[in-house]
N, C-alpha and C. Protein backbone atom coordinates (compact mmCIF):
# COMPACT_ATOMS: atom_id res chain seq x y z
N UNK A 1 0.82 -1.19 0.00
CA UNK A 1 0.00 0.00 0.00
C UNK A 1 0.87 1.26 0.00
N UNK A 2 1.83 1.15 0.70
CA UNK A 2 2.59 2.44 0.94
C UNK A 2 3.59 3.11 -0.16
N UNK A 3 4.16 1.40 -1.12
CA UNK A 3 4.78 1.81 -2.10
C UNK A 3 3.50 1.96 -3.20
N UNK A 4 2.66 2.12 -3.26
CA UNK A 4 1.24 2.19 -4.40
C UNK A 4 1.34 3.74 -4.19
N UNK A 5 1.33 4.65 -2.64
CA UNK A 5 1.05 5.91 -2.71
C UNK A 5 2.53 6.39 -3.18
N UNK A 6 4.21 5.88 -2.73
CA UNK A 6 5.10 6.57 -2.92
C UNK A 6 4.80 6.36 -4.82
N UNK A 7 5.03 5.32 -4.96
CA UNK A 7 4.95 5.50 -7.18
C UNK A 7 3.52 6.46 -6.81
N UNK A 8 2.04 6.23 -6.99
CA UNK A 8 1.65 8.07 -7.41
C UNK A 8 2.44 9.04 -7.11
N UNK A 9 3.03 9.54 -5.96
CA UNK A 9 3.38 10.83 -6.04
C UNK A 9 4.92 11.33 -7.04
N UNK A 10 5.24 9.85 -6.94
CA UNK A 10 6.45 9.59 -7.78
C UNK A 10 6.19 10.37 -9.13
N UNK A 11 4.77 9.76 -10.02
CA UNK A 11 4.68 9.49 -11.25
C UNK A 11 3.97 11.15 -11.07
N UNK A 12 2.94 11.35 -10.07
CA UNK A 12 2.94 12.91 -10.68
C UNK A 12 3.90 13.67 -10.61
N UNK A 13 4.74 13.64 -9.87
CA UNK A 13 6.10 14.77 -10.20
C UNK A 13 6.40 14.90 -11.34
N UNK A 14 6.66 13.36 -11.74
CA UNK A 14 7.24 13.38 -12.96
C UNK A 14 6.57 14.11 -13.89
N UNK A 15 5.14 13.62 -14.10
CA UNK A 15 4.13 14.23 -14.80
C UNK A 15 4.34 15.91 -15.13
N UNK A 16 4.46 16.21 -13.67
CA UNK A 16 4.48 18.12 -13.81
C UNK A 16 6.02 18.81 -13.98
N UNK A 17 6.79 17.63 -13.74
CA UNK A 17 8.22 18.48 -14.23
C UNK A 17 9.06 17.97 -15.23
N UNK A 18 8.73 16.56 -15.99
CA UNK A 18 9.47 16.51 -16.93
C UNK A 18 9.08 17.02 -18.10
N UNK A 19 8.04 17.17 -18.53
CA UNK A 19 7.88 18.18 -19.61
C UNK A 19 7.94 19.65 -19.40
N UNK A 20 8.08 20.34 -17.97
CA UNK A 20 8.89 21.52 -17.87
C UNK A 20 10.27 21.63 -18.57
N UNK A 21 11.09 20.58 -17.38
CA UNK A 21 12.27 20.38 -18.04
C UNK A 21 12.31 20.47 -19.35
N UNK A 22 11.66 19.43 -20.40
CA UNK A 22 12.38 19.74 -21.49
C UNK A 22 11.73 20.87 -22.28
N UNK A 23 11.13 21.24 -21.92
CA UNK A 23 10.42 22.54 -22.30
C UNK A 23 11.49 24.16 -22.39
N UNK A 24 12.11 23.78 -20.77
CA UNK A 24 13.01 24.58 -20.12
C UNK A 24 14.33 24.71 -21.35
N UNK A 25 14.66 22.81 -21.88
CA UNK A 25 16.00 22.39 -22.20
C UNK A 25 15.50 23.24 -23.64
N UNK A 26 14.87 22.96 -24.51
CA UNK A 26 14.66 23.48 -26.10
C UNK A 26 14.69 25.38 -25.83
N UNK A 27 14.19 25.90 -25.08
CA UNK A 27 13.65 27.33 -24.92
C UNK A 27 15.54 28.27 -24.89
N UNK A 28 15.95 27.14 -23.62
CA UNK A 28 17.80 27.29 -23.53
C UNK A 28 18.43 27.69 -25.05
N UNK A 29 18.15 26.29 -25.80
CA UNK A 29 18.83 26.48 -27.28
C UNK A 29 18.75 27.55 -27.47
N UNK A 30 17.20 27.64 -27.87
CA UNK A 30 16.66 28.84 -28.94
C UNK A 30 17.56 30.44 -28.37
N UNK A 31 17.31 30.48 -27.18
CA UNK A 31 18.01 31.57 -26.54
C UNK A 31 19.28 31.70 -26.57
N UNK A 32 20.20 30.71 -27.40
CA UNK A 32 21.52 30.76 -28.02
C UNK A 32 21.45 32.38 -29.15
N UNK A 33 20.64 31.61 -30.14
CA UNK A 33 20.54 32.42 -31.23
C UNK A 33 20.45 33.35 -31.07
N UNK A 34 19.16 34.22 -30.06
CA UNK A 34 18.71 35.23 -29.67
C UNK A 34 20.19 36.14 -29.39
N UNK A 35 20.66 35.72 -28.30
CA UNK A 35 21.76 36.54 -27.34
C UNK A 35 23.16 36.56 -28.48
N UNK A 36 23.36 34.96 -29.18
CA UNK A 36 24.14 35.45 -29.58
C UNK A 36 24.36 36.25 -31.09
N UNK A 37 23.06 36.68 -31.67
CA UNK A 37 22.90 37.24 -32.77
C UNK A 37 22.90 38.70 -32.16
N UNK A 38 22.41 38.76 -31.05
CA UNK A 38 22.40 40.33 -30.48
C UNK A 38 23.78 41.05 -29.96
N UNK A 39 25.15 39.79 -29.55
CA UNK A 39 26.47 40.51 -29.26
C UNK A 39 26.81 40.76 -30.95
N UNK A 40 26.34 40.19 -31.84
CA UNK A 40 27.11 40.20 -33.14
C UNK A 40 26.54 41.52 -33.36
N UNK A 41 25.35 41.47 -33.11
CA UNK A 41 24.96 43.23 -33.88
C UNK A 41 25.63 44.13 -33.03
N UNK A 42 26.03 43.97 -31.74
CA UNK A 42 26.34 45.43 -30.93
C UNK A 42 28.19 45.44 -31.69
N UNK A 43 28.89 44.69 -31.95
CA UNK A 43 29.94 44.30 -32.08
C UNK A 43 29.64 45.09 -33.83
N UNK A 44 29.08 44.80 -34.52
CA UNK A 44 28.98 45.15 -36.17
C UNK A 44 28.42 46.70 -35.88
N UNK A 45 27.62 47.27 -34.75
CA UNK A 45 27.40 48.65 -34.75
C UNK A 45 28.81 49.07 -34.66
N UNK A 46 29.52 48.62 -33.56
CA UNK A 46 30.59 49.33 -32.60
C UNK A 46 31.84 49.86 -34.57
N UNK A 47 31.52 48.25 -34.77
CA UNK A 47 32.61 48.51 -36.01
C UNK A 47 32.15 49.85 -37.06
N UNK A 48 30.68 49.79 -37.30
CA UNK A 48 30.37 50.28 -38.14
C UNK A 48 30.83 52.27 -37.66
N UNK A 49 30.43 52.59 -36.82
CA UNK A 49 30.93 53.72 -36.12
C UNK A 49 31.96 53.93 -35.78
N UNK A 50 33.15 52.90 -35.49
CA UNK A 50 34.35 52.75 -34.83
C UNK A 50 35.21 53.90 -36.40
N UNK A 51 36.36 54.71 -36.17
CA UNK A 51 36.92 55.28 -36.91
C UNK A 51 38.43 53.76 -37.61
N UNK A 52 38.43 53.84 -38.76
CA UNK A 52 39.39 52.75 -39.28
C UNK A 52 40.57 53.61 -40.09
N UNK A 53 41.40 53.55 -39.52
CA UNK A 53 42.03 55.10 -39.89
C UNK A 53 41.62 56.12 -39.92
N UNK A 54 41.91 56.61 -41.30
CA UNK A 54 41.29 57.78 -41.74
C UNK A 54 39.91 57.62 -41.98
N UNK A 55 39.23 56.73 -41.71
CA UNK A 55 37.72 55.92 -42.42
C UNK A 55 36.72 55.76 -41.33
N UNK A 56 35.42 56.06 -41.93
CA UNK A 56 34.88 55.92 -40.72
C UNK A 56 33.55 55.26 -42.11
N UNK A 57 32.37 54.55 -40.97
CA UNK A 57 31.36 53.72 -41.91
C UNK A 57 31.41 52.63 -42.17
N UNK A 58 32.77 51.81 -41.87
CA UNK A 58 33.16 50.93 -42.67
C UNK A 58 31.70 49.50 -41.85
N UNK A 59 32.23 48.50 -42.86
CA UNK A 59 31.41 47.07 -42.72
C UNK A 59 32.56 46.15 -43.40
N UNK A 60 32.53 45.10 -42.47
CA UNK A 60 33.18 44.18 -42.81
C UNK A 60 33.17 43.20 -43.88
N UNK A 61 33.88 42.02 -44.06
CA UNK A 61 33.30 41.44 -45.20
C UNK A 61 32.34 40.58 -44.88
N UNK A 62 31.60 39.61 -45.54
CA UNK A 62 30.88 38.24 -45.01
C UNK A 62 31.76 37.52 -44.50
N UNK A 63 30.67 36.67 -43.41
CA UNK A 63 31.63 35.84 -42.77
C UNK A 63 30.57 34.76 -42.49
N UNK A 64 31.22 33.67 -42.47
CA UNK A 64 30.23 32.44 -41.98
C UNK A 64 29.63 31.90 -42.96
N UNK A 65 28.80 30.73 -43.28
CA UNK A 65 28.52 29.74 -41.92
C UNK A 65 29.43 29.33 -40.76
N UNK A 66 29.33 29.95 -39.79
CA UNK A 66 30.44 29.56 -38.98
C UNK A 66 29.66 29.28 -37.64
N UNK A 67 29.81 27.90 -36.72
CA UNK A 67 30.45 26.87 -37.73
C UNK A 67 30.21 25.97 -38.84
N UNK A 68 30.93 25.17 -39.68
CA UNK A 68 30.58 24.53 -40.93
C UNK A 68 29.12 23.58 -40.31
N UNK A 69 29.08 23.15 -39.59
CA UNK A 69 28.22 22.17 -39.62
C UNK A 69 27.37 22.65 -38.22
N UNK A 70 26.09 22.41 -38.46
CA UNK A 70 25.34 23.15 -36.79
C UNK A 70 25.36 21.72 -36.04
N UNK A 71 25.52 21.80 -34.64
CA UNK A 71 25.14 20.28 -33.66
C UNK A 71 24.05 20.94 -32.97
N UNK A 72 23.04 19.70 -32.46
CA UNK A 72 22.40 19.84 -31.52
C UNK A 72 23.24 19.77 -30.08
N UNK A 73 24.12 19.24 -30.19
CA UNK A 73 25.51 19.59 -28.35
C UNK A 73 26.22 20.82 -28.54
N UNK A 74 26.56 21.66 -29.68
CA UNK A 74 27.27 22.43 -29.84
C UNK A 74 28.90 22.01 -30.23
N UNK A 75 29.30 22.85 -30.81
CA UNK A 75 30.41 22.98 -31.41
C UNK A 75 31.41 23.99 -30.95
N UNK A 76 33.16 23.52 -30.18
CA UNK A 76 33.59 24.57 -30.33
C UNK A 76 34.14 25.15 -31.09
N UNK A 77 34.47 26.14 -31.39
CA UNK A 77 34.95 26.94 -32.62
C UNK A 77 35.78 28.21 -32.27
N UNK A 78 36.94 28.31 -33.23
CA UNK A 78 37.34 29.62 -33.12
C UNK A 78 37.29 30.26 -34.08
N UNK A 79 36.39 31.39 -33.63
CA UNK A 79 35.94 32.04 -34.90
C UNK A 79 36.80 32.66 -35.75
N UNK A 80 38.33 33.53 -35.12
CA UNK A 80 39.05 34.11 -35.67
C UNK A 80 39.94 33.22 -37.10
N UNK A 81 40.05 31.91 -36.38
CA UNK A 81 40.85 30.57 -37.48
C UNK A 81 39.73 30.09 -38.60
N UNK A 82 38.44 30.48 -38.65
CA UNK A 82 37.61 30.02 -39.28
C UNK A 82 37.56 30.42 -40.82
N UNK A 83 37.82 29.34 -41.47
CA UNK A 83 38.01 29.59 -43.08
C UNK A 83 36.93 30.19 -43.41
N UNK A 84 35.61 30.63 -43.65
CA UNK A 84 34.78 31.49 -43.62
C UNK A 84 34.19 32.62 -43.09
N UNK A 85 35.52 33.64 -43.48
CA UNK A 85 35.32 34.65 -42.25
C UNK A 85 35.92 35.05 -41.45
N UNK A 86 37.27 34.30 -40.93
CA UNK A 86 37.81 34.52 -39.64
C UNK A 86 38.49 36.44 -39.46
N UNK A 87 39.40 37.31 -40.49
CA UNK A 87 38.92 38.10 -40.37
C UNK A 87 38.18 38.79 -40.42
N UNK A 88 37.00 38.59 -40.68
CA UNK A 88 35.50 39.49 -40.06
C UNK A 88 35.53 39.07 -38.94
N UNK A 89 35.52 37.42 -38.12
CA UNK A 89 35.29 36.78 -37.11
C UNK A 89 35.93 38.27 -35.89
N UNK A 90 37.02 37.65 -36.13
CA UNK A 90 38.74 38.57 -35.67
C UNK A 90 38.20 40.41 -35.46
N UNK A 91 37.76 41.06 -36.60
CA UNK A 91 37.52 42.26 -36.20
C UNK A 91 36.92 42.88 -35.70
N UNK A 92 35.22 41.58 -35.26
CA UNK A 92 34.13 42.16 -34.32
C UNK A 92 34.77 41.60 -32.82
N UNK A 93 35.52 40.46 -32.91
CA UNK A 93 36.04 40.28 -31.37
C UNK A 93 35.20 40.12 -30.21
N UNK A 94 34.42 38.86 -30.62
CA UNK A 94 32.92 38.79 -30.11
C UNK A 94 33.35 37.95 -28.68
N UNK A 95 34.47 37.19 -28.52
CA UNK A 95 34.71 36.56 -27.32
C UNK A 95 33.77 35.56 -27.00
N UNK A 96 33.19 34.67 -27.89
CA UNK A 96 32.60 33.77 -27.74
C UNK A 96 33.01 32.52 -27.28
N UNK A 97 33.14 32.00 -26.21
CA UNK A 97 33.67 30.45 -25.25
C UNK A 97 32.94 29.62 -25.13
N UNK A 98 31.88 29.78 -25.19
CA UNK A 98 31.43 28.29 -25.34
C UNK A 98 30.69 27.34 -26.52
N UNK A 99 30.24 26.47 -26.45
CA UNK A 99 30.17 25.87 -27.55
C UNK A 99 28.86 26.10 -28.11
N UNK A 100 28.75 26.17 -29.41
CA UNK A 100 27.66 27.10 -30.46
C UNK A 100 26.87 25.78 -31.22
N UNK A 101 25.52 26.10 -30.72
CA UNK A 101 24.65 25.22 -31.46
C UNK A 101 24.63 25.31 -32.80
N UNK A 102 24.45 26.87 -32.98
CA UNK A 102 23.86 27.75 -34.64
C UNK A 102 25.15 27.55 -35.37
N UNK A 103 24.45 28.36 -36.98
CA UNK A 103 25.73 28.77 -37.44
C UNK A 103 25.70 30.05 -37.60
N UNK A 104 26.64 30.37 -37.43
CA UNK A 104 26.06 32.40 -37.96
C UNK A 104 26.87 32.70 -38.88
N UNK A 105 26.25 33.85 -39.16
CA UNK A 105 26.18 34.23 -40.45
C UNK A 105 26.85 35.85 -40.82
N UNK A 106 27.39 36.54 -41.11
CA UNK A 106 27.15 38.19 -40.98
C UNK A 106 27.15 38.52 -42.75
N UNK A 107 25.96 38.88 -42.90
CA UNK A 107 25.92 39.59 -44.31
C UNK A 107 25.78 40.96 -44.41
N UNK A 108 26.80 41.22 -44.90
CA UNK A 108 26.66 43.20 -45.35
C UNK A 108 26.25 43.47 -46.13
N UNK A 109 25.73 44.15 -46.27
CA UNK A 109 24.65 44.35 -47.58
C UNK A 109 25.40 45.50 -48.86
N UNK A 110 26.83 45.92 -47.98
CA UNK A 110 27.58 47.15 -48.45
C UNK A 110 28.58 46.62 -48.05
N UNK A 111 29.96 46.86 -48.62
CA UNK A 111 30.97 46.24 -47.98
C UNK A 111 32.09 47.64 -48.65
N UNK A 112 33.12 47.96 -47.42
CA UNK A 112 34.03 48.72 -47.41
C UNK A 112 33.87 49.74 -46.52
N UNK A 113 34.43 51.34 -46.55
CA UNK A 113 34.23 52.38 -45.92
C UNK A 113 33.16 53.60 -46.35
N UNK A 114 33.08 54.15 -46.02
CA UNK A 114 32.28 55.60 -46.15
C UNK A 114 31.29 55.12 -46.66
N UNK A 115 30.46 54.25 -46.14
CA UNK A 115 29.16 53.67 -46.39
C UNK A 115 28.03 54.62 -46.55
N UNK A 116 27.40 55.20 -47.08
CA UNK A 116 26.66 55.98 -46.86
C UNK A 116 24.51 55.52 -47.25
N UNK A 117 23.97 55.32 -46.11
CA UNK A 117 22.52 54.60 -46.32
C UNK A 117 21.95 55.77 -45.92
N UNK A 118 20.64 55.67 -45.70
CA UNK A 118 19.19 56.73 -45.69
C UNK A 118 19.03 56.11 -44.35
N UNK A 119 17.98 57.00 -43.42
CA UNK A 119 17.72 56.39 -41.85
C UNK A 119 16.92 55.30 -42.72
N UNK A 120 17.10 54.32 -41.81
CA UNK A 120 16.16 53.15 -41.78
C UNK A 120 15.88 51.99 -43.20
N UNK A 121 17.35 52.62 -44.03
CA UNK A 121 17.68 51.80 -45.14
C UNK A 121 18.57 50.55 -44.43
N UNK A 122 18.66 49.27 -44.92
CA UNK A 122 19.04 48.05 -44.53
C UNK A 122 20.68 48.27 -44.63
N UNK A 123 21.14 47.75 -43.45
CA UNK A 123 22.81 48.17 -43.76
C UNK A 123 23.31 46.84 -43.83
N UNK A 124 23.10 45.40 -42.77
CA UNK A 124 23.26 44.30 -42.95
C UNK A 124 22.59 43.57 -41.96
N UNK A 125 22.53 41.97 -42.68
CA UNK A 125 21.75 40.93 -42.10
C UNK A 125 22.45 39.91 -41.53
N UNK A 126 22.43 39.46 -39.59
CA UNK A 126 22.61 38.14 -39.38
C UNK A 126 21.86 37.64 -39.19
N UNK A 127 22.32 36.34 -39.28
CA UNK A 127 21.71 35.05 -39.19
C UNK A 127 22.22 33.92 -38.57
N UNK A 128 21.30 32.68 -37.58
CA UNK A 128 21.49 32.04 -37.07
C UNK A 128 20.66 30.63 -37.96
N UNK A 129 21.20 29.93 -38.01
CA UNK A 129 20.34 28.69 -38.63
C UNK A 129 21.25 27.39 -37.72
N UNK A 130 19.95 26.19 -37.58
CA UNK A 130 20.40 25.21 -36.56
C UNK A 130 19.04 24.13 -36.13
N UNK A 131 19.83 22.80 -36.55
CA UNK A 131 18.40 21.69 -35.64
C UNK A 131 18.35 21.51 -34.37
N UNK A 132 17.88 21.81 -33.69
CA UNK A 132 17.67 21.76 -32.48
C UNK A 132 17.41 20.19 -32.05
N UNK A 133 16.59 19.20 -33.15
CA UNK A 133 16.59 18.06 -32.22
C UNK A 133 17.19 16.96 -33.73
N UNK A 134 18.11 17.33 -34.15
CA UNK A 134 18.70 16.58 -35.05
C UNK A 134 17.78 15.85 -36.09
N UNK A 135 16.64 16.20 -36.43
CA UNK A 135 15.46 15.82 -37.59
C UNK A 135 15.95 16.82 -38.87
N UNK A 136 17.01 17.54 -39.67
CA UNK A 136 17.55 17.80 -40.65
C UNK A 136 16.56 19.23 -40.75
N UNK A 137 15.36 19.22 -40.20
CA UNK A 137 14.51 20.68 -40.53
C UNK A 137 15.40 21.72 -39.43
N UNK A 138 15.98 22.98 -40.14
CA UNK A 138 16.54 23.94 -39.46
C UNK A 138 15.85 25.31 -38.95
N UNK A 139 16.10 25.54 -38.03
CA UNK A 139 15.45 26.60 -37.20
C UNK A 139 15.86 27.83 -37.82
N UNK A 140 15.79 29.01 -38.03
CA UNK A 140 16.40 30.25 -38.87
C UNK A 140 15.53 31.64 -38.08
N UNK A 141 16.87 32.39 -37.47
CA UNK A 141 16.86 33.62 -37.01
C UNK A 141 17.58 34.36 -37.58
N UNK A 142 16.84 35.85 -37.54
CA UNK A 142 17.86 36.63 -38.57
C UNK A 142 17.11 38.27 -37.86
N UNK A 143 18.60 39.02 -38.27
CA UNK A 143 18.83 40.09 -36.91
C UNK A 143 18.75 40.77 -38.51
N UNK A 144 18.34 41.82 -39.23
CA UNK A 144 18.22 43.07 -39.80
C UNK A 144 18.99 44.61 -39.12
N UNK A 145 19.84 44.98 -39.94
CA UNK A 145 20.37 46.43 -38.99
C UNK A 145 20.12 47.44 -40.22
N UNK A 146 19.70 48.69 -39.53
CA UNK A 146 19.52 49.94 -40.23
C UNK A 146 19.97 50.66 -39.45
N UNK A 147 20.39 52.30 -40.26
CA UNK A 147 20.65 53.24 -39.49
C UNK A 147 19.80 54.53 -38.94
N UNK A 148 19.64 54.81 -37.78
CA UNK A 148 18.40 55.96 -37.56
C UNK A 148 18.95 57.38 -38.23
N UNK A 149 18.46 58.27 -37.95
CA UNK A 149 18.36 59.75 -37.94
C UNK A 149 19.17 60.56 -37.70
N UNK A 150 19.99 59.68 -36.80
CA UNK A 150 21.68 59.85 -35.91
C UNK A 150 22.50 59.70 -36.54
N UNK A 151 22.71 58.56 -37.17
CA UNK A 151 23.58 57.85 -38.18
C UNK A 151 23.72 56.78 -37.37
N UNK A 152 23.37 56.13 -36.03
CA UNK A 152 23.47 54.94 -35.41
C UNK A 152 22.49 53.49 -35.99
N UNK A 153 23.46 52.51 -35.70
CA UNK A 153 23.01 51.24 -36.45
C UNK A 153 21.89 50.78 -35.12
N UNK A 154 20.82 50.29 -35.68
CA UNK A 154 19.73 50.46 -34.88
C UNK A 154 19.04 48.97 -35.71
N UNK A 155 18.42 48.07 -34.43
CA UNK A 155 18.00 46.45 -35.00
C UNK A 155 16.64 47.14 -35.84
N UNK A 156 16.40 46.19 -36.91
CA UNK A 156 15.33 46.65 -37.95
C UNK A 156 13.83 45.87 -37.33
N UNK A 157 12.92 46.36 -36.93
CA UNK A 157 12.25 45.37 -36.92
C UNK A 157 12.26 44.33 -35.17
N UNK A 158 11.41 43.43 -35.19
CA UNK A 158 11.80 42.10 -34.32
C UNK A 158 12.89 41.19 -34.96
N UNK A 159 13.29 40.39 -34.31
CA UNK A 159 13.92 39.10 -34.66
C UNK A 159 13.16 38.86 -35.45
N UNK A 160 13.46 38.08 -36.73
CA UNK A 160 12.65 36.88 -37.28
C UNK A 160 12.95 35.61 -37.34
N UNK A 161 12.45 35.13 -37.10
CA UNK A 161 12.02 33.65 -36.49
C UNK A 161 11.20 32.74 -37.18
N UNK A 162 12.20 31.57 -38.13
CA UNK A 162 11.46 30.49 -38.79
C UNK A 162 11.59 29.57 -38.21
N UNK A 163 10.66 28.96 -38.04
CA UNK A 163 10.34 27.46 -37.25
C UNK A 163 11.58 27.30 -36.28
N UNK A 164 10.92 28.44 -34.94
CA UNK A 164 11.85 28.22 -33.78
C UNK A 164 12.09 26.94 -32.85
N UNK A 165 11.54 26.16 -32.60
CA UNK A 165 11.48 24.99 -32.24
C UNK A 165 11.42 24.00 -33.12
N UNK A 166 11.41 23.81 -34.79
CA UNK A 166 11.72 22.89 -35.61
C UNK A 166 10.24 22.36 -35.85
């Protein structure tokens, strides 16, 4: 009788917290992309404003898929050694340590110095793409940057978000 009541209370726990948990575990991933598409944009403003010599405006080149292949455990990577990119990787100096589900992406839509856009014309696009539960369908976030009124690089829009959970 007594082990009949310990398994119920057993099995409802389980009931109410293992699908938290993995609820908790997928939401974690996704919040990879989020945070780390958002140091890439503050890092691509900083550049874009940063003076490069005599130059100011500049945008880097493309960089990425980095890394080549997305894991659902993550991948470590150094972005600076990365054959796709590594100086772009290298000049935003994003300090990234731990291991990366996504792949990212940085597309400029303009590439060189004295860039010159309209407020709220598209200056460049990242992107995060990645399976979250290893079924080959990929998840895809993508960060839009424009410049305001100021001349500051300013996110376009929300995130967009294709099939965030797969």
């Amino acid at each position: 009788m007594e082990a009949a009541a310990i398994a119920s209370v057993v099995g409802i726990v389980l009931a109410v917290f293992v699908p938290t948990f993995w609820r908790e575990l997928r939401t974690s991933k996704v919040e990879e992309a989020s945070q780390v598409l958002g140091q890439i944009h503050e890092r691509m403003a900083a550049y874009y404003e940063a003076e490069h010599g005599t130059l100011r405006h500049c945008l880097p080149s493309p960089a990425g898929p980095t890394p080549a292949e997305a894991s659902i455990d993550g991948v470590e990577v150094d972005l600076a050694a990365d054959a796709t990119g590594g100086a772009t990787w290298a000049a935003l100096d994003l300090g990234l340590t731990r291991p990366l589900r996504y792949r990212y992406e940085v597309i400029p839509l303009r590439e060189g110095c004295d860039i010159r856009v309209r407020p709220g014309e598209s200056l460049f696009v990242l992107r995060a793409t990645g399976d979250l539960d290893g079924d080959g369908r990929m998840s895809r976030f993508e960060r839009v940057a424009t410049v305001d009124e100021d001349g500051n690089v300013v996110p376009h829009g929300v995130l967009f978000v294709e099939d965030r959970m797969e």
